[in-house]
Protein backbone atom coordinates (compact mmCIF):
# COMPACT_ATOMS: atom_id res chain seq x y z
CA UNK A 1 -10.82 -6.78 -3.58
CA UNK A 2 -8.99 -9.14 -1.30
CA UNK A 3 -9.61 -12.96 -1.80
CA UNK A 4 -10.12 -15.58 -4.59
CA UNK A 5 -11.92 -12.87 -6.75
CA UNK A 6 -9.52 -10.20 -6.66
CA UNK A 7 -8.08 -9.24 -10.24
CA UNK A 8 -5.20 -10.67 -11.27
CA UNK A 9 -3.27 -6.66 -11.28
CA UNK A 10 -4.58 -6.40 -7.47
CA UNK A 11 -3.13 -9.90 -6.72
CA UNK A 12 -0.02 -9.25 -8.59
CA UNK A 13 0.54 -5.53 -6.68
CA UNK A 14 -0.36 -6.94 -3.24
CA UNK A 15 1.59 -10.08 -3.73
CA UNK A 16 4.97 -8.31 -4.28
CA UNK A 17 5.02 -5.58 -2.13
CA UNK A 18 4.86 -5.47 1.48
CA UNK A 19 2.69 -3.01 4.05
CA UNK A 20 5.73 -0.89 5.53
CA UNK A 21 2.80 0.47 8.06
CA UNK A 22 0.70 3.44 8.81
CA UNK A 23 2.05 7.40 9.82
CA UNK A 24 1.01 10.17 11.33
CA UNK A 25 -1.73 10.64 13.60
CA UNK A 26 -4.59 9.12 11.53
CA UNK A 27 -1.70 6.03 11.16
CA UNK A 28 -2.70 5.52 15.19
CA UNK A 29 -6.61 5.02 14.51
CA UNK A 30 -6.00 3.11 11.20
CA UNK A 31 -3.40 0.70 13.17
CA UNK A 32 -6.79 -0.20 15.37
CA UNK A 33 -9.15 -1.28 12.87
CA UNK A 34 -6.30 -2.74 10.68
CA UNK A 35 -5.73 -4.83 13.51
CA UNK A 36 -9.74 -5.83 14.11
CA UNK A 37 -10.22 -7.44 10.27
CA UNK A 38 -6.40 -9.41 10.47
CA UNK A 39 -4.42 -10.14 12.95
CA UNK A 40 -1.33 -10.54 11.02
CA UNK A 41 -1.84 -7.30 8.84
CA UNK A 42 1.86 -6.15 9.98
CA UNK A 43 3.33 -9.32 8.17
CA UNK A 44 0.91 -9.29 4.54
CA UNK A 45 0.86 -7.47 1.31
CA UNK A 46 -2.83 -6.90 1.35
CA UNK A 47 -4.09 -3.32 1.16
CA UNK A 48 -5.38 -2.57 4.41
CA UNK A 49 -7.17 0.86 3.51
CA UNK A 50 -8.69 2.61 0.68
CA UNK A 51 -6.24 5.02 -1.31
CA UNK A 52 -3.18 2.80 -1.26
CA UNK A 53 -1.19 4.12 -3.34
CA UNK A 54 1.20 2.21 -6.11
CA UNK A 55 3.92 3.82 -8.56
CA UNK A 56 4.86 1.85 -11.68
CA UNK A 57 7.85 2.65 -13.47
CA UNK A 58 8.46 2.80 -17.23
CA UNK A 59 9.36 -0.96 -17.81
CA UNK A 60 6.30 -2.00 -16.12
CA UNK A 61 8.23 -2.56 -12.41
CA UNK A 62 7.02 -1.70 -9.15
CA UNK A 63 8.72 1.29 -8.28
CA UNK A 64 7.04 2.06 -4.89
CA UNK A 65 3.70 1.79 -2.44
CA UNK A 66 2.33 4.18 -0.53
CA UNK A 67 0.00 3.75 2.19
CA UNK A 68 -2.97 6.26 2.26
CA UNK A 69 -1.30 8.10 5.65
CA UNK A 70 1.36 8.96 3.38
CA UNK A 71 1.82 12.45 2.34
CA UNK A 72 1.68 13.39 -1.14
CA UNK A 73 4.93 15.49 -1.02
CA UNK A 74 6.87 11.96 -0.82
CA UNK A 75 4.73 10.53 -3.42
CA UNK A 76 5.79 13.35 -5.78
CA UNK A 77 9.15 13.10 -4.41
CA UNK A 78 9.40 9.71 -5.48
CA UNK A 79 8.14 10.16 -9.00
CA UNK A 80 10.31 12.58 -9.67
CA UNK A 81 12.62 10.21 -8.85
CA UNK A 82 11.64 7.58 -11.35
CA UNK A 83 10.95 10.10 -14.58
């Protein structure tokens, strides 16, 4: 998905949102191998793991991201939020 072939929706999300890093305990191992395919990972919008997760709101906004590490009770939490 990454590169000059990505969609233009996958460019879009990735270009205006930022990686706010990985949690938890499989946040440790993901960190590692994050790490091995970019160096600068820490400072780029580009997913860095399957299962990133984006909410849209109802005007068509990005309303949130969620890296995969994070738990589905603050996903939920955060459409809630937004209905």
């Amino acid at each position: 998905m990454n590169g000059e072939n990505a969609i233009p929706l996958y460019k879009y999300l990735t270009e205006n949102t930022t990686f706010a890093g990985f949690s938890g305990p499989m946040g440790l191992m993901l960190k590692g191998v994050a790490k091995k395919m970019d160096k600068d990972y820490k400072n780029n919008g580009k997913i860095k793991w399957n299962f990133t997760k984006f909410l849209i709101d109802r005007n068509g906004e990005i309303a949130a991201r969620f890296e995969p590490t994070e738990s589905l009770e603050k996903v939920k939490e955060r459409v809630e939020e937004i209905l």
